[in-house]
N, C-alpha and C. Protein backbone atom coordinates (compact mmCIF):
# COMPACT_ATOMS: atom_id res chain seq x y z
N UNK A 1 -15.16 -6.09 0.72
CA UNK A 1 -14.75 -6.95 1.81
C UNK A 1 -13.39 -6.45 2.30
N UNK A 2 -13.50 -6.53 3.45
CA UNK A 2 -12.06 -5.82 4.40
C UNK A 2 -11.59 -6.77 4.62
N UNK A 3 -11.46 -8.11 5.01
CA UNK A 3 -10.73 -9.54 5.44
C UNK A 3 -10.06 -9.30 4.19
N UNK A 4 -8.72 -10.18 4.83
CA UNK A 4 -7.85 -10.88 4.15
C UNK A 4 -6.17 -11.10 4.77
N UNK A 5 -5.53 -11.62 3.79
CA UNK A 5 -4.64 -11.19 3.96
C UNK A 5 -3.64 -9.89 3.53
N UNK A 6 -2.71 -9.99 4.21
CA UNK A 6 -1.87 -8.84 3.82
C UNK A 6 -0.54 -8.41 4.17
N UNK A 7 -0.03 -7.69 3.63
CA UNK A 7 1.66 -7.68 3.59
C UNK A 7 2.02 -6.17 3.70
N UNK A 8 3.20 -6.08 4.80
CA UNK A 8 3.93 -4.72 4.98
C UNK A 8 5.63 -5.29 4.63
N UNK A 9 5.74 -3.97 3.43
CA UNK A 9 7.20 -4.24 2.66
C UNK A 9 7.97 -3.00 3.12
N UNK A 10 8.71 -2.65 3.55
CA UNK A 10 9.97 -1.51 3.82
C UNK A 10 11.15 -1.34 2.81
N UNK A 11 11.81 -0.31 2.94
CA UNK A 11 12.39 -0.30 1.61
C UNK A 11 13.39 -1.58 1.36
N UNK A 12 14.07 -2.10 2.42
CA UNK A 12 14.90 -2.82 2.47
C UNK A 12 14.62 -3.64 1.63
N UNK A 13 13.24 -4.47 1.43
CA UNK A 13 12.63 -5.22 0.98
C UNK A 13 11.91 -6.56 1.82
N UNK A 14 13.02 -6.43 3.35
CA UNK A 14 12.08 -7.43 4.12
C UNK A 14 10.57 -6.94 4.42
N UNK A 15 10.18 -7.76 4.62
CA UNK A 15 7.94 -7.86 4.90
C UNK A 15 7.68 -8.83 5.66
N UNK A 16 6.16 -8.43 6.81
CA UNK A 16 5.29 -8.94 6.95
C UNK A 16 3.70 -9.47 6.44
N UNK A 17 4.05 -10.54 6.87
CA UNK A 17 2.49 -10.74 6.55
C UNK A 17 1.60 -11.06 7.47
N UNK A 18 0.74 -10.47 7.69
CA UNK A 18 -0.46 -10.54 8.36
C UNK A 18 -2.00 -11.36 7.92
N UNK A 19 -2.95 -11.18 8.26
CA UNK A 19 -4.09 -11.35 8.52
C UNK A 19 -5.19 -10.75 8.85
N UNK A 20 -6.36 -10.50 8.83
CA UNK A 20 -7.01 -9.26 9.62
C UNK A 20 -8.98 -9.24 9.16
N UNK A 21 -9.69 -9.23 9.88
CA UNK A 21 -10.84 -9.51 9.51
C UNK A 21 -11.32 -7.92 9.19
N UNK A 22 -10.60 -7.13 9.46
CA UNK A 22 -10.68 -5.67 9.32
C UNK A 22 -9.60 -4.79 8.72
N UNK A 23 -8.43 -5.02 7.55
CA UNK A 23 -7.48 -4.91 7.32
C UNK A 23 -7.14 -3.33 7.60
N UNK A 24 -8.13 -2.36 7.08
CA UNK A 24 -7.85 -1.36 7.34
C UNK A 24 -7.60 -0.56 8.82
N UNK A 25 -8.57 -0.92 9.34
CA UNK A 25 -8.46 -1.27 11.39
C UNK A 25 -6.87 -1.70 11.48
N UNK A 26 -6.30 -2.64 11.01
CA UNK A 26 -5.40 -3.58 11.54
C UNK A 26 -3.77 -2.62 11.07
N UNK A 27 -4.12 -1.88 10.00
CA UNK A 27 -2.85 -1.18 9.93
C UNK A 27 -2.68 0.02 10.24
N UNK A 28 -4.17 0.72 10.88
CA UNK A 28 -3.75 1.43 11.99
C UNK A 28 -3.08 1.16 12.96
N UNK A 29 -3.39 -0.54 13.85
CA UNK A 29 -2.91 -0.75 14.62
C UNK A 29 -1.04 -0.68 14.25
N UNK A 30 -1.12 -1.14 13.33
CA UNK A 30 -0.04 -1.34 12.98
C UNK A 30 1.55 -0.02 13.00
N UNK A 31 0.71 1.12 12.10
CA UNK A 31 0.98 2.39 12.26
C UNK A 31 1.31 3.07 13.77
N UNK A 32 -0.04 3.15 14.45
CA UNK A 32 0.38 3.63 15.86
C UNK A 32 1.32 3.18 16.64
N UNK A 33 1.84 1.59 16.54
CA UNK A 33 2.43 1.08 17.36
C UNK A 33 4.11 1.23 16.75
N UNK A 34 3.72 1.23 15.62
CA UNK A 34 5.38 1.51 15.14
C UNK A 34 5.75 2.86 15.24
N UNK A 35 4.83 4.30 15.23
CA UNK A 35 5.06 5.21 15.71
C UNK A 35 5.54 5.14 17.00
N UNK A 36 4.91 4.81 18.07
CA UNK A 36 4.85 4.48 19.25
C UNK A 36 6.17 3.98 20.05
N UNK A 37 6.44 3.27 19.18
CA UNK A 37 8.14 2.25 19.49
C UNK A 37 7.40 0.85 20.20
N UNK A 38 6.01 0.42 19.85
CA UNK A 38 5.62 -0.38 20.57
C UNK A 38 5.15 -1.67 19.61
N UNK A 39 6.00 -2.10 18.06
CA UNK A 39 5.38 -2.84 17.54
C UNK A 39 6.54 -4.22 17.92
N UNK A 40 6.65 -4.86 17.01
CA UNK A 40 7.45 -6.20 17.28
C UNK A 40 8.67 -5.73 16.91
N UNK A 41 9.55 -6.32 17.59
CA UNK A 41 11.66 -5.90 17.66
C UNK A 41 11.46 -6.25 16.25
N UNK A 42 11.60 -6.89 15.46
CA UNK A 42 11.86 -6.82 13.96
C UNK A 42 11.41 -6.10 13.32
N UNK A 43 10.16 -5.63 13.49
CA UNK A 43 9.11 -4.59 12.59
C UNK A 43 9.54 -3.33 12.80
N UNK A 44 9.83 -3.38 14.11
CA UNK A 44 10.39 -1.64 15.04
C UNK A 44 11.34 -0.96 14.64
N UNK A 45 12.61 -2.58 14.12
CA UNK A 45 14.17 -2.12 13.40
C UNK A 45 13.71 -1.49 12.30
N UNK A 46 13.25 -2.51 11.18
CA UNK A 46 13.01 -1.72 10.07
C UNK A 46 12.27 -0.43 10.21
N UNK A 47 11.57 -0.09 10.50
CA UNK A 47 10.85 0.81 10.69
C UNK A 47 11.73 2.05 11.20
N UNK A 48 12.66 1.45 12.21
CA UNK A 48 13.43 3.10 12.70
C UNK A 48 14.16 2.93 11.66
N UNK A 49 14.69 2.17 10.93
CA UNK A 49 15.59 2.55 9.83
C UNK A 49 15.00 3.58 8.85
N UNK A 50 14.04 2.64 7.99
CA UNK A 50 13.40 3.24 6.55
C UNK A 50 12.03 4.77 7.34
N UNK A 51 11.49 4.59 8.52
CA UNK A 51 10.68 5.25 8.70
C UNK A 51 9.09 5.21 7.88
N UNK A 52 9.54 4.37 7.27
CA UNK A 52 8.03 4.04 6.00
C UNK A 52 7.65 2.82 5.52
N UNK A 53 6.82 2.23 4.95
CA UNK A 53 6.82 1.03 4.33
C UNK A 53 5.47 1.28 3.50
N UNK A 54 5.19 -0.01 2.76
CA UNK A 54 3.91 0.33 1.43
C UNK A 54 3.32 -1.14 2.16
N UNK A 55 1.39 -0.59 2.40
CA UNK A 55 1.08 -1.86 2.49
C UNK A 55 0.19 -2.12 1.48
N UNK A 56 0.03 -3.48 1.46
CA UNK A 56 -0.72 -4.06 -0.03
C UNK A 56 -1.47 -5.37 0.80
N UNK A 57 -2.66 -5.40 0.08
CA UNK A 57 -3.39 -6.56 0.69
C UNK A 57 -3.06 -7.67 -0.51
N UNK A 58 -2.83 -8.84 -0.11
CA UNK A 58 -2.72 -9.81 -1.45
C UNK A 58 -3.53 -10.11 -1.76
N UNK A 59 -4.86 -10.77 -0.63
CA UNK A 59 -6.21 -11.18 -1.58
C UNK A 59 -7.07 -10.98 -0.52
N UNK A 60 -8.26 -11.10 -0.61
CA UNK A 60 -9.58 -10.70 0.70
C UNK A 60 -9.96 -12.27 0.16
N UNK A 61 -10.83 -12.32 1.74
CA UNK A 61 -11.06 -13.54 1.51
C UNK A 61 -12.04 -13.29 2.81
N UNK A 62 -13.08 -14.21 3.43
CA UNK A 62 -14.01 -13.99 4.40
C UNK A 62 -13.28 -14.67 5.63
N UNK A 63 -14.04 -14.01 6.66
CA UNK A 63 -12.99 -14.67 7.97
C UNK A 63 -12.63 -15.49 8.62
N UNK A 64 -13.37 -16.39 7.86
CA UNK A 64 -13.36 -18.02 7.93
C UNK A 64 -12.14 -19.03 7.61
N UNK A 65 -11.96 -18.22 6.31
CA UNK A 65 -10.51 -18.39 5.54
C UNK A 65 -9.58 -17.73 5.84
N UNK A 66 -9.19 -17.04 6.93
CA UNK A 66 -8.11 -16.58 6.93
C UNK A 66 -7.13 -17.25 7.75
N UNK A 67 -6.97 -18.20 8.67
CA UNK A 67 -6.03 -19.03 9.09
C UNK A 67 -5.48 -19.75 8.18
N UNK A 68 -6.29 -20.31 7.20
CA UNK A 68 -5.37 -21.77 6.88
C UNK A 68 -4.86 -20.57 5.64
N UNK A 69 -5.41 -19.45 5.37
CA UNK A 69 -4.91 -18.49 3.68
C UNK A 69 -3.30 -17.87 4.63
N UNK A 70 -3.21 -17.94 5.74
CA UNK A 70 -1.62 -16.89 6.69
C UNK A 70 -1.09 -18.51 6.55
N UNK A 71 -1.58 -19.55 6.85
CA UNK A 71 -0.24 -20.30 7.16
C UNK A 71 -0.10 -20.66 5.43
N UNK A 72 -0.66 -20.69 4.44
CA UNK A 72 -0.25 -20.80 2.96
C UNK A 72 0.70 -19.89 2.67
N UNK A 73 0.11 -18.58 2.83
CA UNK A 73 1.11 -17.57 2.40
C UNK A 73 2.44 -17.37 3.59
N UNK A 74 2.22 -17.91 4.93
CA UNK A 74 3.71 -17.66 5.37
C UNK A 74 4.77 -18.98 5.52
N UNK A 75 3.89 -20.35 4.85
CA UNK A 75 4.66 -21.38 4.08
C UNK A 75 5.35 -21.29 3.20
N UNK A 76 4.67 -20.93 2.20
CA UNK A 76 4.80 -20.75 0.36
C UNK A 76 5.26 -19.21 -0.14
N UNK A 77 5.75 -18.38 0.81
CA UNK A 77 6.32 -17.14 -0.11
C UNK A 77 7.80 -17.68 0.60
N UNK A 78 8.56 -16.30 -0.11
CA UNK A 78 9.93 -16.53 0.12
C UNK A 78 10.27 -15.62 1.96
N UNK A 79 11.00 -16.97 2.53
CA UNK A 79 11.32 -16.63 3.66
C UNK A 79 12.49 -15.37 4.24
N UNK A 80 13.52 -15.50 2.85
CA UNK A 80 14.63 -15.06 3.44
C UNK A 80 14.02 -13.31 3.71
N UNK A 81 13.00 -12.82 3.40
CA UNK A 81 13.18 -11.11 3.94
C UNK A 81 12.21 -11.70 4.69
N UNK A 82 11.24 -12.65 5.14
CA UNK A 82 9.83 -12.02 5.90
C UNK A 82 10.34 -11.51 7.56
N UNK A 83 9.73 -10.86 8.04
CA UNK A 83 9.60 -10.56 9.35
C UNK A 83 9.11 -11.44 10.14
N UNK A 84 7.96 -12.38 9.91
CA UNK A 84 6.90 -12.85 10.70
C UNK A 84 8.10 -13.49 11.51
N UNK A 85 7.88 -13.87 12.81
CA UNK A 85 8.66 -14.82 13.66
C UNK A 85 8.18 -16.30 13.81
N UNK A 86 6.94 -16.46 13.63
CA UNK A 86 6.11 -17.58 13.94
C UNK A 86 5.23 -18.08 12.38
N UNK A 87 6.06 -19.64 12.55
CA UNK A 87 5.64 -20.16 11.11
C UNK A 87 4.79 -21.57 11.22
N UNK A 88 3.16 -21.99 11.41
CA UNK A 88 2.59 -22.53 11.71
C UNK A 88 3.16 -24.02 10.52
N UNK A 89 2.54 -25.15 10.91
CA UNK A 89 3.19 -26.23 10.00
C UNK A 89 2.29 -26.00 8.99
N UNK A 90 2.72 -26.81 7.70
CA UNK A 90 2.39 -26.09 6.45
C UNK A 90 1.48 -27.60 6.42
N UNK A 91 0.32 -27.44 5.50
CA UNK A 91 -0.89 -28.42 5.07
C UNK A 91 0.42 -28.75 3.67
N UNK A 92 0.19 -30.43 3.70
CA UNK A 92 1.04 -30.39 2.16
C UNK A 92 0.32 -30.12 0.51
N UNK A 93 0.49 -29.69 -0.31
CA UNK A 93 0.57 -29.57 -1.73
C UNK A 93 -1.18 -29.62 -2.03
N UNK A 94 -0.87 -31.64 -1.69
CA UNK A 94 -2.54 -31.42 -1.80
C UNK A 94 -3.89 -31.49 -1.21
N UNK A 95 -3.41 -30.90 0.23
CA UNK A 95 -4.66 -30.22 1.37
C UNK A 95 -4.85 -28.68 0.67
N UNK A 96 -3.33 -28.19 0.58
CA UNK A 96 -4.09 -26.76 -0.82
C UNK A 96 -5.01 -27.01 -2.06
N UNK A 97 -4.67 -27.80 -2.54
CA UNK A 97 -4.95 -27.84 -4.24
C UNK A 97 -6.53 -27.31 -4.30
N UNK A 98 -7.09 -28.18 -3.01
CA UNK A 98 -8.63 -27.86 -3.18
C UNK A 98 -8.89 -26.55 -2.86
N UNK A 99 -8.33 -25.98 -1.85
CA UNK A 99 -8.38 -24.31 -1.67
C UNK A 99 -7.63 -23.28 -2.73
N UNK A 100 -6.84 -23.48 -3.28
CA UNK A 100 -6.08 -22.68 -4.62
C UNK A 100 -7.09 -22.98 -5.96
N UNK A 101 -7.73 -24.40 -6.37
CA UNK A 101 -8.60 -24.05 -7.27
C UNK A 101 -9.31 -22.96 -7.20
N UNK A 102 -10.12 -23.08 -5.82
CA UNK A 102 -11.61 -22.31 -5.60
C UNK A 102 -11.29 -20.52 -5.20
N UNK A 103 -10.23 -20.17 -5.41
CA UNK A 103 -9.88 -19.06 -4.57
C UNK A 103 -11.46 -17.82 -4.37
N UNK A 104 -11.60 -18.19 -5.66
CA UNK A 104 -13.29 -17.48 -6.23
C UNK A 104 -13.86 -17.74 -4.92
N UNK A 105 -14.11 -18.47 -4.15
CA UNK A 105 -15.13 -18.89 -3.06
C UNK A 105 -14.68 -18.62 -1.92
N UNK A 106 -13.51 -17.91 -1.79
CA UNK A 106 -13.28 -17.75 -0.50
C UNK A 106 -13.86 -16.50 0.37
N UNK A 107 -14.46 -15.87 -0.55
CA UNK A 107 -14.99 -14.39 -0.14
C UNK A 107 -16.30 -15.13 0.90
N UNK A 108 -16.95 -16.32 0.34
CA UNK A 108 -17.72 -16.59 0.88
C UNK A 108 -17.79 -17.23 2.43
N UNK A 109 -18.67 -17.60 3.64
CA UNK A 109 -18.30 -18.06 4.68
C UNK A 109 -18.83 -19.13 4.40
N UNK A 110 -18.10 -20.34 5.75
CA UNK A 110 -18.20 -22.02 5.02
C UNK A 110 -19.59 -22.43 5.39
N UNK A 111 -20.26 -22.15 6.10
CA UNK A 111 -21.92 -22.25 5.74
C UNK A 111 -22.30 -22.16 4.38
N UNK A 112 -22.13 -20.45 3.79
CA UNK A 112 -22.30 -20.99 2.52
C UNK A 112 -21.91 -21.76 1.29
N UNK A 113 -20.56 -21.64 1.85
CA UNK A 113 -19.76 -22.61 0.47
C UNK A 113 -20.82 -24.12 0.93
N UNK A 114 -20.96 -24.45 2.12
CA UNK A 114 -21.63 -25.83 2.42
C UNK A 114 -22.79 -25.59 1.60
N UNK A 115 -23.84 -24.83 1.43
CA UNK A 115 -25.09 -24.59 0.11
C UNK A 115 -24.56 -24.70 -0.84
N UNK A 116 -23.71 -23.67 -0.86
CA UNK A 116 -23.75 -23.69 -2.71
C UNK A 116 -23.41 -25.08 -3.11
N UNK A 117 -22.62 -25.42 -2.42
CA UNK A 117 -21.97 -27.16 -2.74
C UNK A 117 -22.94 -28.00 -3.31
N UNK A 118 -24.20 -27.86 -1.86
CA UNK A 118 -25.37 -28.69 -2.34
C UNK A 118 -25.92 -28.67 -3.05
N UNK A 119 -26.31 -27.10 -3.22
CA UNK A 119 -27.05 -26.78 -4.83
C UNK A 119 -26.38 -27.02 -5.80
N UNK A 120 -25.10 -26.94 -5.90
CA UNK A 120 -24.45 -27.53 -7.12
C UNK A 120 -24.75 -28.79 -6.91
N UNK A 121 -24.59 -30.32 -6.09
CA UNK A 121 -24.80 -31.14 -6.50
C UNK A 121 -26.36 -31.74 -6.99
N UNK A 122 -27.16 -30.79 -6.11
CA UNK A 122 -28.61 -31.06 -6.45
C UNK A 122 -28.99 -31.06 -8.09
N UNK A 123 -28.12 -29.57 -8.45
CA UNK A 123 -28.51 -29.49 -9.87
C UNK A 123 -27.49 -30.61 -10.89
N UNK A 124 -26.57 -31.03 -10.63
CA UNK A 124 -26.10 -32.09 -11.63
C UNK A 124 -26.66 -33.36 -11.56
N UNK A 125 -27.21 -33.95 -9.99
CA UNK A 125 -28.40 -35.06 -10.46
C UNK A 125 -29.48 -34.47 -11.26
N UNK A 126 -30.25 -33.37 -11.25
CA UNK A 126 -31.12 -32.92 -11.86
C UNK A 126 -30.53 -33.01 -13.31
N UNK A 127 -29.67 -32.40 -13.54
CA UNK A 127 -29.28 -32.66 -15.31
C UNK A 127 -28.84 -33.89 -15.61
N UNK A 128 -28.34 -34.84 -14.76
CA UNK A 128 -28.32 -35.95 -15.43
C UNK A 128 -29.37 -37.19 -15.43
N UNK A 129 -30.90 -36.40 -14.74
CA UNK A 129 -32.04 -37.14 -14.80
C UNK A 129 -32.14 -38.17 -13.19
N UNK A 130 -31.06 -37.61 -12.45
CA UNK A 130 -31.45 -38.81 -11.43
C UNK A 130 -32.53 -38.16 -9.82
């Protein structure tokens, strides 16, 4: 799976984080445009500075999940290096809890998490005889 999220670190240590239903696609984009002189004024600085950065995906997840997984991770990591400019309002503590248990399920799209759900509940009336 190519979705997910993901993060560009420079030496400095400030980073972005992104998103991308195609991650590898997305840091080409990323690449050409900072070659280019055509990415975002913050990304562009670092970039003419260090000339390099390391990218790392944090987790894949299907493309369903990737809005509410960018505004978690650009809530809940540490602000003082990120780049991003735009910080969506954060779901509190426990609108996550139910998405941080299941992280396992996020690969999946919410059609199917909606089955499997059912089949899981189908089969625990079944084991408990009802």
């Amino acid at each position: 799976m190519s979705s997910g999220i993901y993060k560009l670190t420079f030496r400095s240590g400030r980073y972005y984080i992104g998103k991308s239903a195609d991650i590898p696609a997305r840091w080409c984009q990323h690449r050409d445009k900072l070659r280019k002189g055509m990415a975002s004024v913050k990304l562009q600085v670092e970039f003419n500075r260090y000339k390099d950065y390391n990218q790392e995906v944090l987790f894949c997840c299907h493309p369903d999940h990737l809005d509410i997984m960018e505004i978690y991770c650009l809530n809940k990591l540490d602000r003082t290096n990120m780049l991003n400019t735009t910080f969506p309002a954060p779901l509190s503590d426990e609108e996550y809890q139910p998405i941080l248990t299941n992280l396992n399920l996020l690969q999946y799209s919410t059609s199917t998490l909606i089955k499997i759900l059912a089949q899981q509940a189908t089969t625990i009336k079944i084991l408990q005889g009802y």
